[in-house]
Protein backbone atom coordinates (compact mmCIF):
# COMPACT_ATOMS: atom_id res chain seq x y z
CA UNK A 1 8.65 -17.22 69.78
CA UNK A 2 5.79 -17.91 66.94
CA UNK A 3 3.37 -15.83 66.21
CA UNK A 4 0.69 -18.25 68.43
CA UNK A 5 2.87 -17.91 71.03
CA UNK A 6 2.73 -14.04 71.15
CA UNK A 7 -0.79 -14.37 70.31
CA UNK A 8 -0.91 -16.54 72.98
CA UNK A 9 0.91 -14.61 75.59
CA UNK A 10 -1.19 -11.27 74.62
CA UNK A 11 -4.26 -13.67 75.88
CA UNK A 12 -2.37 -13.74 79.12
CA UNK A 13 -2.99 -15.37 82.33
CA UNK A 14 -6.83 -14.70 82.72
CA UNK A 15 -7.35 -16.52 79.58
CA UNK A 16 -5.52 -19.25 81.41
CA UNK A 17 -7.52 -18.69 84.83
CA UNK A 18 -11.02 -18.89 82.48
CA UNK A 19 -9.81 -22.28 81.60
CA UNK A 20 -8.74 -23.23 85.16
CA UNK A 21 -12.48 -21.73 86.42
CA UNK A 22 -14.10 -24.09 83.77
CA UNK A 23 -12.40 -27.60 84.31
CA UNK A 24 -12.87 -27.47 87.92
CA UNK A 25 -16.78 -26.18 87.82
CA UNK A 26 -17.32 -29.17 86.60
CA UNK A 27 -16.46 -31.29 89.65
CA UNK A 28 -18.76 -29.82 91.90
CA UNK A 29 -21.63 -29.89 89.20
CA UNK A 30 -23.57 -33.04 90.55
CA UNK A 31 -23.69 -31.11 93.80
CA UNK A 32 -27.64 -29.92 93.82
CA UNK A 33 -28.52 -32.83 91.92
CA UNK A 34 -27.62 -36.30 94.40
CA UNK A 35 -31.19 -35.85 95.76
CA UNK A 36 -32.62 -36.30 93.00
CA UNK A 37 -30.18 -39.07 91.58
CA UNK A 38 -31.28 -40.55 95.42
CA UNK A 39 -34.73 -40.30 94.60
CA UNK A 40 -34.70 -41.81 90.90
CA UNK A 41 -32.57 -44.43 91.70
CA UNK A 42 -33.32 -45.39 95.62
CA UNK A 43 -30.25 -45.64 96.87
CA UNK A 44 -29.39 -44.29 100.27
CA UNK A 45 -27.43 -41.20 101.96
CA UNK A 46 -24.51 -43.25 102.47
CA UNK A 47 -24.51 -44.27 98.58
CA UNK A 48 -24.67 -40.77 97.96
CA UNK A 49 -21.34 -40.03 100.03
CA UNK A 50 -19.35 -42.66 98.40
CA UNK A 51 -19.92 -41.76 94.66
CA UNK A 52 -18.72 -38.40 95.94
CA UNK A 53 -15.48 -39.76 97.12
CA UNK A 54 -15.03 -41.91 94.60
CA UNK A 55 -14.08 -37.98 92.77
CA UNK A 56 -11.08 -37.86 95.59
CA UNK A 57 -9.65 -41.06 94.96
CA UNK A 58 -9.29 -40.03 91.45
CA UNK A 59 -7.66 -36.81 92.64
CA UNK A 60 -5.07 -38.81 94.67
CA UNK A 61 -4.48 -40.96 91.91
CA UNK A 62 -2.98 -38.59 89.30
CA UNK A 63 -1.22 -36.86 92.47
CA UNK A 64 0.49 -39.56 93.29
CA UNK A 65 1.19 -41.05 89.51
CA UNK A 66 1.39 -38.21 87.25
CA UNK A 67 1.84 -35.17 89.93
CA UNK A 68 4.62 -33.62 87.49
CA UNK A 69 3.36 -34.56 84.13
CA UNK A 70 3.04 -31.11 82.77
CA UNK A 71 6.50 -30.74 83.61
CA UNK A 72 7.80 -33.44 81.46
CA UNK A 73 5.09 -32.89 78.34
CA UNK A 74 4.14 -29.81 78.68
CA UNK A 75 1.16 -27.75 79.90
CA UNK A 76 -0.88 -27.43 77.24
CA UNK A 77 -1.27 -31.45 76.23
CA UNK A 78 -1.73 -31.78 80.06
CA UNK A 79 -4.70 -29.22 80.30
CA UNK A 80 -6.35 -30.63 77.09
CA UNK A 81 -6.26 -33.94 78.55
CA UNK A 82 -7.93 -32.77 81.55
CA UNK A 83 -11.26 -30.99 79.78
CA UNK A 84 -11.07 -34.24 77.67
CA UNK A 85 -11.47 -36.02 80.89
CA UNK A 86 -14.13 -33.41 82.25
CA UNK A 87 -16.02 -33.81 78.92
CA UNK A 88 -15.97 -37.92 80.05
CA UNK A 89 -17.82 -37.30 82.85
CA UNK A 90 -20.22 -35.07 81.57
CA UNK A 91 -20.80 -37.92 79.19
CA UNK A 92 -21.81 -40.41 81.80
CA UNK A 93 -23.89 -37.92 83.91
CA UNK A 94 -25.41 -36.89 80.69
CA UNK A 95 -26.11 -41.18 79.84
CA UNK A 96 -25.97 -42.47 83.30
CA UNK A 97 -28.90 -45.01 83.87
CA UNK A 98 -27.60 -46.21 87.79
CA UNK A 99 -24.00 -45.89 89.87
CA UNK A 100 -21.70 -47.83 87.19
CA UNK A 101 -22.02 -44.45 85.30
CA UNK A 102 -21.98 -42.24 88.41
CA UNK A 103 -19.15 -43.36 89.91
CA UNK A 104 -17.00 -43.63 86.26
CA UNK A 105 -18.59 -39.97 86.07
CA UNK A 106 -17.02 -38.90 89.66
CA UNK A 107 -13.38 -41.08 88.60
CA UNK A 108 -13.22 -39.04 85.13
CA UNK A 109 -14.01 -35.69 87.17
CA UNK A 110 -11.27 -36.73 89.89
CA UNK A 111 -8.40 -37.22 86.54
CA UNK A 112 -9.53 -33.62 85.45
CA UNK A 113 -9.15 -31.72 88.78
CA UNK A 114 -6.00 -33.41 89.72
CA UNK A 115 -4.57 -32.88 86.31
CA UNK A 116 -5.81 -29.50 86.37
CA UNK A 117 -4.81 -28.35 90.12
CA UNK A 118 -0.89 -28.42 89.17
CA UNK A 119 -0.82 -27.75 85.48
CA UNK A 120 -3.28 -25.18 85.52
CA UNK A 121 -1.97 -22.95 88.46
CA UNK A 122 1.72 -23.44 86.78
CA UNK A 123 -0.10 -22.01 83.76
CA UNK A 124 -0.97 -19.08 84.95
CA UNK A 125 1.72 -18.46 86.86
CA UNK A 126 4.31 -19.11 84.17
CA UNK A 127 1.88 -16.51 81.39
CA UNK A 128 2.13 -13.50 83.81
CA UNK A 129 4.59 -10.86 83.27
CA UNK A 130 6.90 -10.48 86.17
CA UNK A 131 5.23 -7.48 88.03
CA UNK A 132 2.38 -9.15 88.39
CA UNK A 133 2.63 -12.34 89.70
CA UNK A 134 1.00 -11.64 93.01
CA UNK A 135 -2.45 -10.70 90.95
CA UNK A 136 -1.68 -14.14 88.70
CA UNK A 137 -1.51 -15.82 92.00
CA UNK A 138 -4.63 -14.75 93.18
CA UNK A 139 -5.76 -15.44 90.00
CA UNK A 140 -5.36 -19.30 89.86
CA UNK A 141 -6.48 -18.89 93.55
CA UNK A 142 -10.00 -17.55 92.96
CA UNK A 143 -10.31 -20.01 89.25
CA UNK A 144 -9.99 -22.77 91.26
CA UNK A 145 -12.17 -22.01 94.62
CA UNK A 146 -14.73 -19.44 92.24
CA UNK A 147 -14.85 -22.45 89.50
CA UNK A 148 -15.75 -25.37 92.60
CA UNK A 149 -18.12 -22.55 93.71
CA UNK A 150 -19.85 -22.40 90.43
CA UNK A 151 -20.56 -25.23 89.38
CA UNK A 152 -23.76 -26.18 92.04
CA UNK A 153 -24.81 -22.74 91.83
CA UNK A 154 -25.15 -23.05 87.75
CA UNK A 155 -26.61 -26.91 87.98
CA UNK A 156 -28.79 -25.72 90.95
CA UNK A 157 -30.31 -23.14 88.99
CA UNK A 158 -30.54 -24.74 85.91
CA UNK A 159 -32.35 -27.51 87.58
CA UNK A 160 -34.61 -25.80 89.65
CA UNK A 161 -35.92 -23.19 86.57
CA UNK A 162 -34.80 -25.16 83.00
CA UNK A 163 -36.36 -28.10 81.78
CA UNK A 164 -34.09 -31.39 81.59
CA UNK A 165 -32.25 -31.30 85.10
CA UNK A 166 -30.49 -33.92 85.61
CA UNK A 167 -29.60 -32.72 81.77
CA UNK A 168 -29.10 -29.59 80.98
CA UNK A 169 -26.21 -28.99 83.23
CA UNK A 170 -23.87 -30.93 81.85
CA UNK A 171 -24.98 -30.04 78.51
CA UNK A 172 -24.05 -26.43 78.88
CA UNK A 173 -20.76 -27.79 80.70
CA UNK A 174 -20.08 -29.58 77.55
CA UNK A 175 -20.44 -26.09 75.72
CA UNK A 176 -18.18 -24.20 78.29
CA UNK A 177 -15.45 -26.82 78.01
CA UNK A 178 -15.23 -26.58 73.73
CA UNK A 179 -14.99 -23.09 74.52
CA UNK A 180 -12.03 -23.83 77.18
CA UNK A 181 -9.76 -26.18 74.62
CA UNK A 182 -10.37 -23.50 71.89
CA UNK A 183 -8.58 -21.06 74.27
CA UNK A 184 -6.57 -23.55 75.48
CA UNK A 185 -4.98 -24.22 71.98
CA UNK A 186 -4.40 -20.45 71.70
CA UNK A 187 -2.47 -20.51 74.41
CA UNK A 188 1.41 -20.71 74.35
CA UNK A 189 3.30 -23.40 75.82
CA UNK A 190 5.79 -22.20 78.42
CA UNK A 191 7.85 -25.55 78.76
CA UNK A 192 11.25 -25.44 76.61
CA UNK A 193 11.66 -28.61 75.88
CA UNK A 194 8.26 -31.12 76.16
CA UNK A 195 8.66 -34.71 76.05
CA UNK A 196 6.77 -36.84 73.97
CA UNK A 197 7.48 -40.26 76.03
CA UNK A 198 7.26 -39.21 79.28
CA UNK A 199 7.73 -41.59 82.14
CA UNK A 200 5.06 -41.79 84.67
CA UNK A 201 6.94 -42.67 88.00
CA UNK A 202 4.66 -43.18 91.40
CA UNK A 203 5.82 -40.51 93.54
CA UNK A 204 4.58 -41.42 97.08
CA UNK A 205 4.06 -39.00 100.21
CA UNK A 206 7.53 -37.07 100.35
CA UNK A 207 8.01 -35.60 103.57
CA UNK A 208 11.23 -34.45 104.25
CA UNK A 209 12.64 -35.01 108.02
CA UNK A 210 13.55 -30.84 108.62
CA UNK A 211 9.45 -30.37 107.05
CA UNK A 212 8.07 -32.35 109.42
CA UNK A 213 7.06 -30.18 112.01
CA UNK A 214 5.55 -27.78 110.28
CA UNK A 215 3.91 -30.28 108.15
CA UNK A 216 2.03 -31.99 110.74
CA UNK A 217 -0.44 -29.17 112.21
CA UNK A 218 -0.36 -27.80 108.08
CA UNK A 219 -1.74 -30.88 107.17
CA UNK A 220 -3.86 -31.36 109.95
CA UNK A 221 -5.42 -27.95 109.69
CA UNK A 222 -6.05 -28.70 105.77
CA UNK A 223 -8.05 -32.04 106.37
CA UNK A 224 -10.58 -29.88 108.22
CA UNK A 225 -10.13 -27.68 106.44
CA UNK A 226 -11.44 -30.06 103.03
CA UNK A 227 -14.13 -31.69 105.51
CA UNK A 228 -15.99 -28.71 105.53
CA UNK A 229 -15.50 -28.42 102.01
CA UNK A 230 -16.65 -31.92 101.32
CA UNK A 231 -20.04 -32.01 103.74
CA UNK A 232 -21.36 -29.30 101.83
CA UNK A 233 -20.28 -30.59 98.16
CA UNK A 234 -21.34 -33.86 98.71
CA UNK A 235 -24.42 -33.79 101.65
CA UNK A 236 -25.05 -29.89 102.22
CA UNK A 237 -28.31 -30.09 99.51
CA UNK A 238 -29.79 -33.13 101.84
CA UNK A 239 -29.41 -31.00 104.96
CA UNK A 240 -31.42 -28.13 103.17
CA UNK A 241 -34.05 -30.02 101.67
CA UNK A 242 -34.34 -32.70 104.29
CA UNK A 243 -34.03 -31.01 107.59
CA UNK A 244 -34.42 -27.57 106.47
CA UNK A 245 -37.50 -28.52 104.54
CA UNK A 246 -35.57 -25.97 101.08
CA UNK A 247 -36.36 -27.78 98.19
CA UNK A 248 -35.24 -25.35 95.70
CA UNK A 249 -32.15 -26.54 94.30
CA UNK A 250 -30.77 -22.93 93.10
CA UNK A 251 -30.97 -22.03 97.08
CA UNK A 252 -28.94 -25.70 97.40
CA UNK A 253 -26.23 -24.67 94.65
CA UNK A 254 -26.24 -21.01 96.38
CA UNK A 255 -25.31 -21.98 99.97
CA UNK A 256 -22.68 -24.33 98.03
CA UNK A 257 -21.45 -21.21 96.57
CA UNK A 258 -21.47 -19.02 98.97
CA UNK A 259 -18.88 -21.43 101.09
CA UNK A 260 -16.26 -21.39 98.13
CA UNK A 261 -16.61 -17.65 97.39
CA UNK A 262 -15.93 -17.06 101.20
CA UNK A 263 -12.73 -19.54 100.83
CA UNK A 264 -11.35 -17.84 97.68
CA UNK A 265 -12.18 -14.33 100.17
CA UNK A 266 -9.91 -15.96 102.98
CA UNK A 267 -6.85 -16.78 100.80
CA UNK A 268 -6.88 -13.48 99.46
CA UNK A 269 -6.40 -11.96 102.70
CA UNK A 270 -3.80 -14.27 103.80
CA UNK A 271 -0.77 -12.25 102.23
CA UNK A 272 -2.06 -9.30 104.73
CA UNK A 273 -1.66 -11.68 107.67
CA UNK A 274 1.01 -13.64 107.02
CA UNK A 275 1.62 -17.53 108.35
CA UNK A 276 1.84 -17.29 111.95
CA UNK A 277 -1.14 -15.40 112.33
CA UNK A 278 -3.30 -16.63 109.23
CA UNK A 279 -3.06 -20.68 110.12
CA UNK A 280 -4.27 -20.14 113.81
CA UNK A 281 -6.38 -17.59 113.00
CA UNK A 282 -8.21 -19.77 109.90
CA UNK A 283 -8.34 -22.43 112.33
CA UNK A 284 -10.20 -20.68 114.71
CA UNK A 285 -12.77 -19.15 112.30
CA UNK A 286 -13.12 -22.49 110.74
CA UNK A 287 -14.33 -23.63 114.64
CA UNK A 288 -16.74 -20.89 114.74
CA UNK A 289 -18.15 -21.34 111.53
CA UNK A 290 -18.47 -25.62 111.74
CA UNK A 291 -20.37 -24.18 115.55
CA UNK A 292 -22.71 -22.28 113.32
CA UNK A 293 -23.49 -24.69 111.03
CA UNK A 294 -24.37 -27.11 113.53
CA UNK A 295 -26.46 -25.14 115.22
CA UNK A 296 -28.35 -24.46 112.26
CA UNK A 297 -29.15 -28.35 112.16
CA UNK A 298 -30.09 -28.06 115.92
CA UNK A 299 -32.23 -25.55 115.46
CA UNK A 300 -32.96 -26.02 111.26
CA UNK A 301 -31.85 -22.36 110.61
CA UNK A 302 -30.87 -21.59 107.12
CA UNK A 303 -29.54 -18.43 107.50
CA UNK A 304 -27.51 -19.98 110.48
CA UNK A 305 -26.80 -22.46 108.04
CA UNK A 306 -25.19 -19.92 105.33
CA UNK A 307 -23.57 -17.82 107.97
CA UNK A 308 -22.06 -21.10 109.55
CA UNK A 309 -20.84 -21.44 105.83
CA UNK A 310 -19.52 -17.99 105.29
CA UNK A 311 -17.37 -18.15 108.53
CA UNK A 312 -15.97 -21.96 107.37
CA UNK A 313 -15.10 -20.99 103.93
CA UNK A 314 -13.25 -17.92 105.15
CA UNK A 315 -11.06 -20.02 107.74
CA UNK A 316 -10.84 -22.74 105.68
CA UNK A 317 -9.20 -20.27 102.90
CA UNK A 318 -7.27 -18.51 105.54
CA UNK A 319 -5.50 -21.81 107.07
CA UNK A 320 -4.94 -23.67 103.89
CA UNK A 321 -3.07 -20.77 101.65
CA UNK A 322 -1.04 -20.50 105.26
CA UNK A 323 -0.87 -24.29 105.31
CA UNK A 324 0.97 -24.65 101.69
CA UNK A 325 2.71 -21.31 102.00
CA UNK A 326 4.29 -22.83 105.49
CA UNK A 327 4.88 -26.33 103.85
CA UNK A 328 6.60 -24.74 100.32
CA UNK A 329 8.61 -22.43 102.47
CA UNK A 330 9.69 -24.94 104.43
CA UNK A 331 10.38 -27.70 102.11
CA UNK A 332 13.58 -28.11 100.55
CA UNK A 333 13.77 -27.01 96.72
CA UNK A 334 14.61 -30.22 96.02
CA UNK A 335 11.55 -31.86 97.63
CA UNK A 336 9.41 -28.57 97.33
CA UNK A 337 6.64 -30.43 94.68
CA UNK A 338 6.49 -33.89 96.22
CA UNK A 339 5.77 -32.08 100.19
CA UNK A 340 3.31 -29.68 98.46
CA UNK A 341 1.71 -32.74 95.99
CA UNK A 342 1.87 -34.45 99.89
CA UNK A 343 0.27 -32.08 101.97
CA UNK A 344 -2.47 -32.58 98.72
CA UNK A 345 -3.02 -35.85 99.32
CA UNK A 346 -3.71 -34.98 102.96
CA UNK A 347 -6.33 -32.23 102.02
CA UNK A 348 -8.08 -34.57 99.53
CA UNK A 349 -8.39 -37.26 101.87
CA UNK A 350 -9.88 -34.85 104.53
CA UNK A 351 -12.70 -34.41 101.47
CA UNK A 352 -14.02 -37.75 101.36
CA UNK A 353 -13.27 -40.38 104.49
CA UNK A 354 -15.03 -38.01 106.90
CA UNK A 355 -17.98 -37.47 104.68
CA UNK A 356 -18.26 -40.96 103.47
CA UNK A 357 -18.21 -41.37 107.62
CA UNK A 358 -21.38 -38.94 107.68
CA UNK A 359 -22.84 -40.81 105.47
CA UNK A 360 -22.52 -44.54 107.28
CA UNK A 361 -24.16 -42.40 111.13
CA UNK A 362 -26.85 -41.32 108.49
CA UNK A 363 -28.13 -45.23 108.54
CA UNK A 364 -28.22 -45.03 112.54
CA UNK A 365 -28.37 -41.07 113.38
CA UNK A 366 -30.36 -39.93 110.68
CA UNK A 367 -29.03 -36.66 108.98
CA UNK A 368 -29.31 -34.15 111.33
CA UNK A 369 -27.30 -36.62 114.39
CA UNK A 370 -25.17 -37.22 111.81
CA UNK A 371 -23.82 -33.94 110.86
CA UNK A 372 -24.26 -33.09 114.60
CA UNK A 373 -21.62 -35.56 115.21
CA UNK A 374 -19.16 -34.67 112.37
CA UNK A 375 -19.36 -31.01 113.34
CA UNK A 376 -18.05 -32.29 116.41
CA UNK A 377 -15.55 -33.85 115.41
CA UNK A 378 -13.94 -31.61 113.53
CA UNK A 379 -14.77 -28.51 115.85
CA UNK A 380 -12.31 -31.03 118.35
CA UNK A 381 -10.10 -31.12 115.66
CA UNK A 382 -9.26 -27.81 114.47
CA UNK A 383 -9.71 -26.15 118.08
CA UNK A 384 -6.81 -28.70 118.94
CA UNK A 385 -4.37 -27.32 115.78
CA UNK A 386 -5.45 -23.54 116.21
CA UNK A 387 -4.71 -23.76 119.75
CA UNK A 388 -1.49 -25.90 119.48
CA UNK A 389 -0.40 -22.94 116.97
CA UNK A 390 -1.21 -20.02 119.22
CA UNK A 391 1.49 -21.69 121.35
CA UNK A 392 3.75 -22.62 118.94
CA UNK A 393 3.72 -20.48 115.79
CA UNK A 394 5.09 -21.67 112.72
CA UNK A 395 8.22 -19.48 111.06
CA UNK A 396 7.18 -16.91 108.92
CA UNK A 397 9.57 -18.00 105.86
């Protein structure tokens, strides 16, 4: 090994989860700031919804294209190319003048994070010493859910207290990332043999016959799961400042937060459960929490609201850890990557359709029928798959 690598190595795996934190902060960074964006540019709820999803298709995208890429070229080249991608769309946020920019701003972001999900997590996996690769799990665990969590509570409060709003966050993204490949050239490449021509092959949904029935309530349980996830990213700072009548963005970027902390929270305490008890169980929190927060439209509560998003994130973090624990266990080594890269695409489709659907009631319903109706929804939903797993629990292995 060179001496970069060992210098590498002796950064370790939090080095690596300090990258994983940054790259991903930056997808949920617009977060606080559609309203305003809204308000600038007069385009409507629903508008708002789909330059948010536009970020999943991305995601899907490089799931489905270039799911193993690291594998082939290596990590490192693969994370670069993902802050280079996150420093795109800062670049269009930071020069955007209407939605061409916004939505290439939401594509570029939706390259980074599915670059990033796989080759990242590997990355930190693969730098741990062997006793302690539980901790280096958790580790990519809370850099992923912590760095989605961060980034609307850092653009909420830089907006609502630092000159330049729509701005300044993205600027001080831009700094974070140099900061991010600087470490990320430190840090040693743990592929033996890279390729330099790789061959990007379209992978599809792989779904092995034997995986089937575990992947069906899994994946069902992880769109609702990413629903939640996706009304708050995407319309959660409308619901405060228009039918909560907040209009402090830091409070929008903090009830954003506080959902993502509670998720990274829940997959931590799935090893103590284990699957058959953690994927019901997340369910049914998740239904209790998506009650909450629609009562606190009902009855425009938001400390209903934040409790309703405490409980969510902490189900949705206890079922979906369960979910791909279930599903990888399951899978055949063989097929292992394309039924977890599948079970993926599920989740990230949960995080846009549904909210994009929020925001089409929004031109009928107004805001507060329409996240009336999508809590609804997906209460129905998940109280279906917790229930259905109560009476028929998955295998622990």
């Amino acid at each position: 090994m060179t001496d970069r690598a060992h210098g590498g190595r002796r950064l370790g795996y939090p080095v690596a989860a300090a990258v994983f934190a940054i790259g991903m902060a930056g997808t949920t960074l617009p977060t606080p700031l559609y309203g305003l964006y809204r308000q600038q540019r007069g385009f409507s709820e629903l508008m708002v919804t789909v330059v948010f999803a536009v970020y999943a298709l991305g995601v899907i995208a490089v799931l489905l294209l270039a799911g193993d890429l690291s594998d082939q070229v290596g990590r490192r080249p693969v994370l670069l190319a993902a802050l280079a991608l996150a420093a795109g769309s800062a670049f269009c946020f930071l020069f955007e003048g209407g939605l061409p920019l916004l939505f290439a701003g939401r594509l570029l972001s939706g390259f980074s994070a599915g670059l990033l999900s796989g080759a990242a997590t590997v990355t930190v996996l693969e730098l741990a010493p062997p006793d302690e690769k539980a901790r280096a799990g958790l580790a990519a665990t809370a850099a992923n859910m912590g760095g989605l969590g961060c980034g609307p509570l850092l653009s909420g409060l830089l907006a609502q207290y630092a000159p330049w709003p729509l701005r300044l966050p993205f600027l001080v993204h831009l700094g974070l990332l140099a900061v991010a490949c600087v470490l990320t050239w430190l840090l040693p490449e743990t592929v033996a043999r890279p390729k330099r021509r790789p061959r990007l092959r379209p992978q599809g949904l792989v779904v092995p016959p034997e995986v089937r029935g575990v992947f069906a309530p899994s994946a069902l349980a992880a769109f609702a799961g990413f629903a939640l996830l996706g009304l708050f990213t995407a319309v959660a700072p409308s619901f405060v400042s228009q039918t909560l009548n907040v209009g402090n963005l830091a409070v929008s970027g903090s009830v954003v937060f506080s959902l993502f902390l509670a998720s990274t929270i829940g997959q931590s305490l799935m090893g103590r459960l284990g699957v058959r008890r953690a994927l019901p169980g997340g369910c049914l929190v998740l239904v209790a929490g998506l009650v909450l927060v629609g009562t606190s439209l009902a009855v425009e509560s938001l400390a209903l609201l934040v409790t309703g998003a405490v409980l969510g994130g902490l189900g949705q973090g206890l079922a979906f850890r369960a979910a791909m624990t279930a599903v990888s266990g399951a899978a055949p080594p063989g097929n292992r990557g394309g039924t977890v890269s599948a079970l993926f695409v599920v989740a990230y489709a949960g995080i846009s359709l549904p909210v994009v659907g929020v925001g089409a009631l929004t031109l009928g319903l107004g805001l507060k029928g329409a996240g009336l109706t999508f809590t609804a929804c997906v209460v129905v939903l998940v109280a279906f798959v917790g229930l259905y797993l109560l009476r028929r629990p998955l295998p622990e292995g």
